[in-house]
N, C-alpha and C. Protein backbone atom coordinates (compact mmCIF):
# COMPACT_ATOMS: atom_id res chain seq x y z
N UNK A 1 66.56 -33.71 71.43
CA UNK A 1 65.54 -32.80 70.95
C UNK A 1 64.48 -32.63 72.05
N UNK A 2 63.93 -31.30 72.35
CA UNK A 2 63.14 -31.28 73.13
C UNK A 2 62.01 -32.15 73.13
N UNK A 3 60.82 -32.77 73.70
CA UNK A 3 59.84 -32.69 73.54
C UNK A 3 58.52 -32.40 73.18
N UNK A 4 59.04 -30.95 73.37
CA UNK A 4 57.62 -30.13 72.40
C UNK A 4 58.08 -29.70 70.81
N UNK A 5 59.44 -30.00 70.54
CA UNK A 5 59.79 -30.19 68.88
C UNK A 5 58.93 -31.34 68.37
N UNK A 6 58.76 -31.14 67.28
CA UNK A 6 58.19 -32.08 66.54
C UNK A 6 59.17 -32.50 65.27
N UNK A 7 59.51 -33.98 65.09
CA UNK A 7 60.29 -34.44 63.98
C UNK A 7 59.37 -34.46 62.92
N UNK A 8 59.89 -34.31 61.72
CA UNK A 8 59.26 -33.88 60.71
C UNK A 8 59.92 -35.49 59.37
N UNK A 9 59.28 -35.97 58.50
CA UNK A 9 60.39 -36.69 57.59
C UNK A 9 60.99 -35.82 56.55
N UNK A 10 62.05 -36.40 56.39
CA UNK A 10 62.89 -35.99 55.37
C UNK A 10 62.63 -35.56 54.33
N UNK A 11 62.19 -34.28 53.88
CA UNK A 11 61.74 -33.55 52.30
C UNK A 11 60.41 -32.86 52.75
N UNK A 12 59.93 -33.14 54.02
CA UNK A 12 58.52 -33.09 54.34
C UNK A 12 58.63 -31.33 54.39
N UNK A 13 57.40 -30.95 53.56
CA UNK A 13 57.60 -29.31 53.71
C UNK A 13 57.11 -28.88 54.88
N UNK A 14 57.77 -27.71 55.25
CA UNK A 14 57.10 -26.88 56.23
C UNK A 14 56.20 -25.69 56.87
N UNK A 15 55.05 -26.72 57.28
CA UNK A 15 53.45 -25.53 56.78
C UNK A 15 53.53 -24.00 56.75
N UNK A 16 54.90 -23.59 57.36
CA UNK A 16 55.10 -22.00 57.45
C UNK A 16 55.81 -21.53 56.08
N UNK A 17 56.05 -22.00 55.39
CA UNK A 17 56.67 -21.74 54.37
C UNK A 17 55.99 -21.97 52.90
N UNK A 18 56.02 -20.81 52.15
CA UNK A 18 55.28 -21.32 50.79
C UNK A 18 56.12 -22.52 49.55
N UNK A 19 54.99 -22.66 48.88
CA UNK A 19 55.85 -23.88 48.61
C UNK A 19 56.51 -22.88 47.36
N UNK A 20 58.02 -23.43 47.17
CA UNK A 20 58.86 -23.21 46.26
C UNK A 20 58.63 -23.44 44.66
N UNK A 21 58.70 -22.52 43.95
CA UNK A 21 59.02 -22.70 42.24
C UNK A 21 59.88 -23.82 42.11
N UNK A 22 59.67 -24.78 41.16
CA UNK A 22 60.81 -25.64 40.66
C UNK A 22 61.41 -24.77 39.39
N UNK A 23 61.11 -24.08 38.75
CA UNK A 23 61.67 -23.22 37.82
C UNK A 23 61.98 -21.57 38.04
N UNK A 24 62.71 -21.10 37.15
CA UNK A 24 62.92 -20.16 37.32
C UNK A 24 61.93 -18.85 36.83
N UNK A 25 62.06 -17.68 36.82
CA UNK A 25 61.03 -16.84 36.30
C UNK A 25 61.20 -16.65 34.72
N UNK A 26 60.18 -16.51 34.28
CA UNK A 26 59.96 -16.47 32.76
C UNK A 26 60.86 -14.99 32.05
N UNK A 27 61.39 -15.41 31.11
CA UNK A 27 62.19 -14.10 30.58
C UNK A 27 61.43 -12.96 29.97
N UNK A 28 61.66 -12.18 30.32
CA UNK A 28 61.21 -11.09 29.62
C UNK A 28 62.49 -10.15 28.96
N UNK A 29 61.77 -9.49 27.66
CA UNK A 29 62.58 -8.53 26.75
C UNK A 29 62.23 -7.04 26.42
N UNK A 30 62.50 -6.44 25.96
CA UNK A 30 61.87 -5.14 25.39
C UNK A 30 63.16 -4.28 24.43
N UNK A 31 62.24 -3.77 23.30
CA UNK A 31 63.19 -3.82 22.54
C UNK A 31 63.78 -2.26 22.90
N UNK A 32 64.74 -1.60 22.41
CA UNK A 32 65.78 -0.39 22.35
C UNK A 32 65.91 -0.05 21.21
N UNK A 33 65.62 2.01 21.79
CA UNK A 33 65.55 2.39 20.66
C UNK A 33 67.05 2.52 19.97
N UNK A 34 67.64 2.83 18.95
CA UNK A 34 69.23 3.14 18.63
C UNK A 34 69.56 3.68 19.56
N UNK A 35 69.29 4.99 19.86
CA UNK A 35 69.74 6.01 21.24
C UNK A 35 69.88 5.26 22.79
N UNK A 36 69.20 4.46 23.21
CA UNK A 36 68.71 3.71 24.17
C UNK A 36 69.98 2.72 23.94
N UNK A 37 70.55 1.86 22.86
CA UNK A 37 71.01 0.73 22.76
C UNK A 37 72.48 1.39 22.56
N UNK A 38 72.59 2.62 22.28
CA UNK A 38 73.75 2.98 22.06
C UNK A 38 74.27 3.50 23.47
N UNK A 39 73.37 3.96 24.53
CA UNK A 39 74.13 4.36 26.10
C UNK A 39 74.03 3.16 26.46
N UNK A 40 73.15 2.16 26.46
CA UNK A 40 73.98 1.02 27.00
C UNK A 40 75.39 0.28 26.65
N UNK A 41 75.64 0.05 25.47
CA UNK A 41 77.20 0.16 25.08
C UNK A 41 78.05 0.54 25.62
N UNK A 42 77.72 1.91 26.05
CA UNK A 42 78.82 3.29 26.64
C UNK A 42 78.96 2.50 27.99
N UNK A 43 77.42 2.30 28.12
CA UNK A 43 77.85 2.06 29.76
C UNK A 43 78.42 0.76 30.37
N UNK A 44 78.14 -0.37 29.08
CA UNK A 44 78.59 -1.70 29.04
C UNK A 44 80.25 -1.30 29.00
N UNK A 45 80.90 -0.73 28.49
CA UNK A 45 82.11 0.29 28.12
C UNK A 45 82.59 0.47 29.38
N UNK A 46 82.35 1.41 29.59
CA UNK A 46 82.64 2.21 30.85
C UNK A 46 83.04 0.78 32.42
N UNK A 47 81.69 0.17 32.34
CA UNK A 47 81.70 -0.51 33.41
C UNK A 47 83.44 -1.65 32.96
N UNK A 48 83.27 -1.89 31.93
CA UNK A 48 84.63 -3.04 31.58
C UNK A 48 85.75 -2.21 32.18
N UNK A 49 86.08 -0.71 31.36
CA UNK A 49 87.03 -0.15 32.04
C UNK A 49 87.17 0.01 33.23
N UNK A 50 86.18 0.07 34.08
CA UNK A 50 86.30 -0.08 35.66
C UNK A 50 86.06 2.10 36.04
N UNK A 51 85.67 2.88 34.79
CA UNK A 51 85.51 3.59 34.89
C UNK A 51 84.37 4.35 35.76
N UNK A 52 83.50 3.26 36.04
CA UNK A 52 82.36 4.07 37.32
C UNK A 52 82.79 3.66 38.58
């Protein structure tokens, strides 16, 4: 290793980097209207058939 590297310990974070989520992002929902819930179907549909 060069010289002007610096060893760091093991897990030790690195000041250029933000520190990481231990979890994931919070869920979000929203509801559908019939019309709305019914093209997704189609398109849930469609995509199985391999039709798009």
């Amino acid at each position: 290793m060069p010289e002007h590297a610096s060893r760091r310990p093991e897990g030790h974070p690195l000041p250029a980097l933000p520190q990481q989520r231990q979890t994931g992002p919070r869920s979000e929902s929203a509801e559908l209207t019939t019309e709305e819930r019914r093209a997704f179907e189609e398109l849930v549909r469609r995509l199985g058939d391999g039709a798009l």
